[in-house]
Protein backbone atom coordinates (compact mmCIF):
# COMPACT_ATOMS: atom_id res chain seq x y z
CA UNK A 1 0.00 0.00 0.00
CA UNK A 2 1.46 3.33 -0.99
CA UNK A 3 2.60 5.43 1.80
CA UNK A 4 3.41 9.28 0.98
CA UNK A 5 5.56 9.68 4.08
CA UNK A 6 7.83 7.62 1.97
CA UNK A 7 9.67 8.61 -1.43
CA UNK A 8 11.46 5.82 -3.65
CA UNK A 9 13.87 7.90 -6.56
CA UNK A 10 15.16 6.38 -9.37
CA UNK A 11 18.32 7.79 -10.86
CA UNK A 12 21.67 6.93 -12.64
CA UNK A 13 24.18 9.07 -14.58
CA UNK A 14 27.02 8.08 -17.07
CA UNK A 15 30.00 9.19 -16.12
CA UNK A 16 33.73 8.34 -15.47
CA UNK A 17 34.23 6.78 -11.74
CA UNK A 18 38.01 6.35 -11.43
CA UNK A 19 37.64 4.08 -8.44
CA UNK A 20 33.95 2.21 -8.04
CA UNK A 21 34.51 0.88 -5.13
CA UNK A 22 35.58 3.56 -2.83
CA UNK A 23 31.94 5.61 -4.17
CA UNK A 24 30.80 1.98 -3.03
CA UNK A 25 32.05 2.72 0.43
CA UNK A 26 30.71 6.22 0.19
CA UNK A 27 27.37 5.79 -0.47
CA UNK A 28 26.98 2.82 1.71
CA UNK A 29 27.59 4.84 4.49
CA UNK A 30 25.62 7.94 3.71
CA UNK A 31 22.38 5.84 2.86
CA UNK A 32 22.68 3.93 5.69
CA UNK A 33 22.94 7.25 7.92
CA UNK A 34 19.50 8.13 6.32
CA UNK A 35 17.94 4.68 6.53
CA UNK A 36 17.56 4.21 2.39
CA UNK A 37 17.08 0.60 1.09
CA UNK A 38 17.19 -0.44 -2.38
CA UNK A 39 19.58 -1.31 -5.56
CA UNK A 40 22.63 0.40 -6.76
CA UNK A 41 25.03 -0.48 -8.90
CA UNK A 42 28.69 1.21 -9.78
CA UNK A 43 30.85 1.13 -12.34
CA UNK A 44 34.25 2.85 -14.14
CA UNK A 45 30.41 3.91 -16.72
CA UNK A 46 28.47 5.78 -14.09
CA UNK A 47 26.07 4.98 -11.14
CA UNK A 48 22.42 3.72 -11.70
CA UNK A 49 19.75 3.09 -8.60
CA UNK A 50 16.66 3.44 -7.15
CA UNK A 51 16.30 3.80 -3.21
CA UNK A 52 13.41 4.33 -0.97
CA UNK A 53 12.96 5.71 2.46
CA UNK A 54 11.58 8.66 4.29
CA UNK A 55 10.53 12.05 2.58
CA UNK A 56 13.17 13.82 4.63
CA UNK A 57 15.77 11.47 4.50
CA UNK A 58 15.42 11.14 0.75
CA UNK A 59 15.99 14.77 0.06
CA UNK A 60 19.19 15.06 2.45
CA UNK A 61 20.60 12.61 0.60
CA UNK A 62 19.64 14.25 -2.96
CA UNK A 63 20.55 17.13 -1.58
CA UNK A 64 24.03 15.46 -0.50
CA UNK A 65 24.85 13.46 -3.85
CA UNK A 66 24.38 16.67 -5.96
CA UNK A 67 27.42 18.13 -3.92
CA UNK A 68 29.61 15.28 -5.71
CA UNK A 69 30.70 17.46 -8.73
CA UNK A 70 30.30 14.32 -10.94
CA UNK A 71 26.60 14.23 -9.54
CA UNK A 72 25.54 18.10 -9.46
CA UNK A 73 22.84 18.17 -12.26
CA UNK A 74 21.50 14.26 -12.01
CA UNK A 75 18.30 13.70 -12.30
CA UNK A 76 16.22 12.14 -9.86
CA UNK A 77 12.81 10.68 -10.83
CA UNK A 78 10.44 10.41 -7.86
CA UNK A 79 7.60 8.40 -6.81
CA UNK A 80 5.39 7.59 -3.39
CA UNK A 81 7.24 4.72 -1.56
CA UNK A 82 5.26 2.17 0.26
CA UNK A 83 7.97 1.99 3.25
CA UNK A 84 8.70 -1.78 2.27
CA UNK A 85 9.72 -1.51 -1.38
CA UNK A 86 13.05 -3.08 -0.85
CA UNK A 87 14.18 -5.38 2.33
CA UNK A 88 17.60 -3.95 2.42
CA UNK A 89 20.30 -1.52 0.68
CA UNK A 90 22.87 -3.23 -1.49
CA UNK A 91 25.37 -1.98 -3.76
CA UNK A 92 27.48 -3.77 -6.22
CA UNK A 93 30.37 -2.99 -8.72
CA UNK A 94 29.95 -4.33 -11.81
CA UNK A 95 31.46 -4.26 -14.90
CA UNK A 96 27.89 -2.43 -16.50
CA UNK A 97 25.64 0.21 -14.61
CA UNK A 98 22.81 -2.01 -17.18
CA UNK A 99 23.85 -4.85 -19.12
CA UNK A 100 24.02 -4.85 -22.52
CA UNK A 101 27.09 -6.56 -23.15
CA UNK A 102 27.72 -5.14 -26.67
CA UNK A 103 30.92 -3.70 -26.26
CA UNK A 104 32.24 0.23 -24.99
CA UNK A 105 30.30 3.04 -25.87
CA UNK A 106 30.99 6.87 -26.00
CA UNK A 107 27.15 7.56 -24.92
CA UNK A 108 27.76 11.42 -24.58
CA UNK A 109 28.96 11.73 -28.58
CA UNK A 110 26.71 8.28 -29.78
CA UNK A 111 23.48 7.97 -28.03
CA UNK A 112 20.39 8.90 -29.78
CA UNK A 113 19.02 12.51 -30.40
CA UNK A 114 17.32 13.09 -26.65
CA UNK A 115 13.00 13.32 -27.37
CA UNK A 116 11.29 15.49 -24.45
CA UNK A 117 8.35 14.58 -22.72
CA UNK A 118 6.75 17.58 -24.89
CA UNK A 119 7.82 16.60 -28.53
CA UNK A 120 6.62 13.19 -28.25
CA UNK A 121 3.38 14.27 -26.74
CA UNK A 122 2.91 16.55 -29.98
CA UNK A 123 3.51 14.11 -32.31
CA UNK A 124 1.02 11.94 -31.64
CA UNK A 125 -1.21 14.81 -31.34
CA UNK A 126 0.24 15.87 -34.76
CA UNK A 127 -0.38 12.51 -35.78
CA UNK A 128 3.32 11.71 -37.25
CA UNK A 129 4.43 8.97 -38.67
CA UNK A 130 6.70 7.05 -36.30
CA UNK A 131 6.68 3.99 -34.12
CA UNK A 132 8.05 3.55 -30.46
CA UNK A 133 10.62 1.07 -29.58
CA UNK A 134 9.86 -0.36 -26.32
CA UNK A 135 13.39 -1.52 -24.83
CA UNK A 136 11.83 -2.67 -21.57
CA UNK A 137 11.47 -6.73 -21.07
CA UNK A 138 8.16 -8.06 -22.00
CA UNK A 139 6.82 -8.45 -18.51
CA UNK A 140 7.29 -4.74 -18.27
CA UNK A 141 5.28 -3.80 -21.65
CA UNK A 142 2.11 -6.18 -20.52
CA UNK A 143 1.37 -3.76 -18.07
CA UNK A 144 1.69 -0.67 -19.66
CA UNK A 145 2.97 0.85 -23.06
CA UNK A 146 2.60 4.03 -25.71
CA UNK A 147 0.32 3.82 -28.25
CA UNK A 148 2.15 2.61 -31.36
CA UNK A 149 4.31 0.27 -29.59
CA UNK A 150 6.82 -2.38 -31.06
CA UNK A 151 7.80 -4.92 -28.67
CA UNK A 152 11.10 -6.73 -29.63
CA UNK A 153 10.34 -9.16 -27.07
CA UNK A 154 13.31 -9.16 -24.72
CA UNK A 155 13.65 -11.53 -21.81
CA UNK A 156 16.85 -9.88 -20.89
CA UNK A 157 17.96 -5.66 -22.00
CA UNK A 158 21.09 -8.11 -23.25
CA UNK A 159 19.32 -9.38 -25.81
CA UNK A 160 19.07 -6.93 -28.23
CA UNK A 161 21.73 -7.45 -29.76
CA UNK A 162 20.21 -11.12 -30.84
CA UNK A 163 16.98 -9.16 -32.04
CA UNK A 164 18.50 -6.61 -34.56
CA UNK A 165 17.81 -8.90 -37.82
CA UNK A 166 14.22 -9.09 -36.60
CA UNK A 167 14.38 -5.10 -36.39
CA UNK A 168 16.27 -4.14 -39.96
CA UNK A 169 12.80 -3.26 -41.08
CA UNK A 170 12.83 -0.20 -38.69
CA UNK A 171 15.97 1.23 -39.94
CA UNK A 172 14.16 3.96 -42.15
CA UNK A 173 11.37 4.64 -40.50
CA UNK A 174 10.98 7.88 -37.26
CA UNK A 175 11.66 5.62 -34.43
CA UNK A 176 11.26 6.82 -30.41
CA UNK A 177 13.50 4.37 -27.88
CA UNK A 178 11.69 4.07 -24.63
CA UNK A 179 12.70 2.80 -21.25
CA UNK A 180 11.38 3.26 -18.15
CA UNK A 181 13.81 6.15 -17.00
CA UNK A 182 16.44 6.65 -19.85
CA UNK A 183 19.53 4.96 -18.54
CA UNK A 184 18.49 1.77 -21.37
CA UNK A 185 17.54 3.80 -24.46
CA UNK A 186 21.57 6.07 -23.99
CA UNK A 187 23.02 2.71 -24.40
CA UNK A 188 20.89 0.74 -26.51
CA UNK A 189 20.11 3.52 -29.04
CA UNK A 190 24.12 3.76 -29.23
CA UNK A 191 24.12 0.29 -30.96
CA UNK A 192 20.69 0.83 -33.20
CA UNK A 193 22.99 3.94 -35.15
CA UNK A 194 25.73 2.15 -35.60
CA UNK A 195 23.30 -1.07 -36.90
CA UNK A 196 22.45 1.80 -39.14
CA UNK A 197 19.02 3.04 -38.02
CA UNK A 198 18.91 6.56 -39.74
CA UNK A 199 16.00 8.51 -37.76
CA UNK A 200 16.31 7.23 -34.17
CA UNK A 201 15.34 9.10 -31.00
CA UNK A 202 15.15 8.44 -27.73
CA UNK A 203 12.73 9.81 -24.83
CA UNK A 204 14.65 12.26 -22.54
CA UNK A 205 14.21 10.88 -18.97
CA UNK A 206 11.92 7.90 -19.76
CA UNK A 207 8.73 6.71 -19.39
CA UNK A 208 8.65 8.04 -15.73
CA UNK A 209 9.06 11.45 -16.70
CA UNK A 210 6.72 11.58 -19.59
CA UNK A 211 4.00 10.13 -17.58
CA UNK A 212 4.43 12.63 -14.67
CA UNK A 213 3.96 15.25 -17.14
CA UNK A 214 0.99 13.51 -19.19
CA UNK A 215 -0.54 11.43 -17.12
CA UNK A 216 -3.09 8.64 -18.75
CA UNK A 217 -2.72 10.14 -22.04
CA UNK A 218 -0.63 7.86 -24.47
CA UNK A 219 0.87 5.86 -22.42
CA UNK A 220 -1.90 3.20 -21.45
CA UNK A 221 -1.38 1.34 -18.03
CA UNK A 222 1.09 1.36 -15.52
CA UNK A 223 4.69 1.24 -14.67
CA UNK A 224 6.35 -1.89 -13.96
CA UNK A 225 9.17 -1.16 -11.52
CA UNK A 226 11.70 -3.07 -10.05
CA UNK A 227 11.25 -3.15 -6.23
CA UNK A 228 8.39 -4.63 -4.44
CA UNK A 229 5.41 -2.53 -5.44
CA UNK A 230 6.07 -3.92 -9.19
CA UNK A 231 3.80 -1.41 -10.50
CA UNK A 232 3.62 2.42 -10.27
CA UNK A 233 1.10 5.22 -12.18
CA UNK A 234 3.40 7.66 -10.82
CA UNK A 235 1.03 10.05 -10.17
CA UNK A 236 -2.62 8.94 -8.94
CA UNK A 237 -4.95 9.10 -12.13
CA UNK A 238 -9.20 9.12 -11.96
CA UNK A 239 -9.77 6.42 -13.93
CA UNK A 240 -7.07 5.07 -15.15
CA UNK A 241 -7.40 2.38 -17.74
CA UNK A 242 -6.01 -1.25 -17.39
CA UNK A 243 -4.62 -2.71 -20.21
CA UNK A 244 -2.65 -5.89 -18.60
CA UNK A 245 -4.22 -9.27 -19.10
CA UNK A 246 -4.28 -12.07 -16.68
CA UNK A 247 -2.23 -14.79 -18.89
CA UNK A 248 -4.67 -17.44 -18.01
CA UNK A 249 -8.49 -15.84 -18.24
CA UNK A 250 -7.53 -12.43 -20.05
CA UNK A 251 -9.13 -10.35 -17.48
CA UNK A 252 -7.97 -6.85 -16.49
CA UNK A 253 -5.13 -7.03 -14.62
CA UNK A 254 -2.00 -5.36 -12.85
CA UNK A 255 -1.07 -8.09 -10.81
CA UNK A 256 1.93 -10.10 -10.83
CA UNK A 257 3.25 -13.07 -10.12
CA UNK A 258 6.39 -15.41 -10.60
CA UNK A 259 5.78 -18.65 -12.61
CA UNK A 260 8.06 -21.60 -11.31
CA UNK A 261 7.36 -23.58 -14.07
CA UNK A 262 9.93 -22.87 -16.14
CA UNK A 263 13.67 -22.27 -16.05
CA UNK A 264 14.54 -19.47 -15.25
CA UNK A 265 11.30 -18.59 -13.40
CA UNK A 266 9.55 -15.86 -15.02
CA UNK A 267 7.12 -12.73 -14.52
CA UNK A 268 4.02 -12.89 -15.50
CA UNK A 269 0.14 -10.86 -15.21
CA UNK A 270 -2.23 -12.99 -13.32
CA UNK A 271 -5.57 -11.85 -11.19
CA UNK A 272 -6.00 -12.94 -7.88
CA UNK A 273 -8.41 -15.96 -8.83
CA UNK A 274 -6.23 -17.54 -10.91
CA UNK A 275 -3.45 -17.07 -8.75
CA UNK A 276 -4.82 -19.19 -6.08
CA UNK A 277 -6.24 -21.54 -8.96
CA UNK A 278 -2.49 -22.30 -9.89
CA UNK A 279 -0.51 -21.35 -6.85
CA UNK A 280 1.14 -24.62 -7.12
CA UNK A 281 3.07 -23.50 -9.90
CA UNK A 282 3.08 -20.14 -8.79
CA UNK A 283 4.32 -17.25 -6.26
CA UNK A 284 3.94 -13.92 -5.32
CA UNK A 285 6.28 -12.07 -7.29
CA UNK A 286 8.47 -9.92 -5.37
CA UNK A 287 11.37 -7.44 -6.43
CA UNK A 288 14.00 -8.89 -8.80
CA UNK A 289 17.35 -9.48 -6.62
């Protein structure tokens, strides 16, 4: 249950860290001064997380990272907490701040052409010709996604580079990279132009951003996030539609749940009824670890 004495951000920056793991020790100690749980991960690329804890204590530590030269104009997307969205804090160095595993990129001089919130809204009002790449898993898209959607179906963000035959037809037509907050689309949209996809842009700041300033307007559901509330509007929205489908009866749904039936387990939509109808093969999905 949302809880609006709690804030959960979601931010990440690329930029050179000369030593990951002493920020490691750095920022384990200030969030746990101020209490903060959640995910972040470091590397010699940048920092990416998302954290959650009390209003107060959430804007200290904003307040604090922005200090960091490296960190003074990073962007932090925010959202009401529940106070239980992650268990713990833990941060890890790794050799990607999100995996892609396609090689080094120069994202300031080779990402995509930056989209805001604005533009995009325009041109559907415009009615332009262009389609939106969704570069979110598939779980993520069932739940919510922009009109004119392409889903290349990844399991993984690392497999895109496996999908890019499937995607050749898109290499001449006005295409808009999505991701949930932006940190995907820099990297991936670096390895669409040099595939050789001519009009590529990518939304400035993400879904999040675009659906704080346009909220249920063309993008149709919710916001699959990874901590424990799995799903977000961002901002509370008078009816709301639901477009997510229980995989088993196709009812309207924005439920999760984690299906132990295959290898690796995987997310899926399912309403409550079925849920207890196949709990045997099922469990309450939870954040990803």
């Amino acid at each position: 249950m949302l809880n609006t004495d709690y804030t959960v951000i979601l931010f990440y920056k690329f930029i050179d860290i000369a030593d990951p793991e002493s920020l490691k020790i750095e920022q384990k100690k200030l969030g746990g001064s101020l209490n903060l749980k959640g995910r972040m991960i470091i590397a010699k690329e940048g920092i990416n997380a998302t954290l959650e804890g009390k209003n107060s204590d959430v804007e200290q530590y904003m307040e604090t990272l922005k200090q960091d030269p490296r960190f003074a104009d990073i962007l932090f997307k925010e959202s009401v907490g529940t106070g239980s969205a992650f268990t713990k804090l833990k941060i890890k160095v790794r050799p990607e701040i999100v995996t892609l595993g396609a090689g080094d990129f120069d994202i300031k001089n080779e990402t995509a052409i930056e989209l805001p919130a604005e533009d995009l809204e325009k041109m559907y009002q415009n009615g332009e010709d262009f389609v939106v790449l969704d570069l979110r898993n598939d779980y993520e898209i069932a739940s919510g996604y922009f009109e004119k959607t392409i889903d290349p179906g990844l399991q993984n963000f690392r497999d895109l580079p496996q999908k890019l035959k499937e995607l050749e037809n898109l290499k001449d037509k006005k295409v808009v990279a999505v991701c949930t907050g932006g940190i995907r689309c820099e990297k991936a949209t670096c390895l669409l132009k040099k595939e050789g996809f001519s009009n590529l842009y990518q939304l400035k700041d993400g879904i999040h951003t675009y659906m704080k300033k346009y909220p249920a307007s063309n993008f149709k559901g919710t916001l699959f996030v990874f901590d424990n509330r799995m799903v977000t509007p961002v901002v509370p929205t008078e009816n709301r539609p639901i477009v997510g489908e229980c995989l088993y009866c196709q009812v309207a749904t924005e439920d999760y749940a984690n299906d132990d039936s295959v290898s690796p387990s995987r997310k899926i939509l399912c309403c409550q009824n079925c849920f207890e109808l196949h709990k045997d093969r099922l469990r309450e999905a939870v954040a990803i670890k």
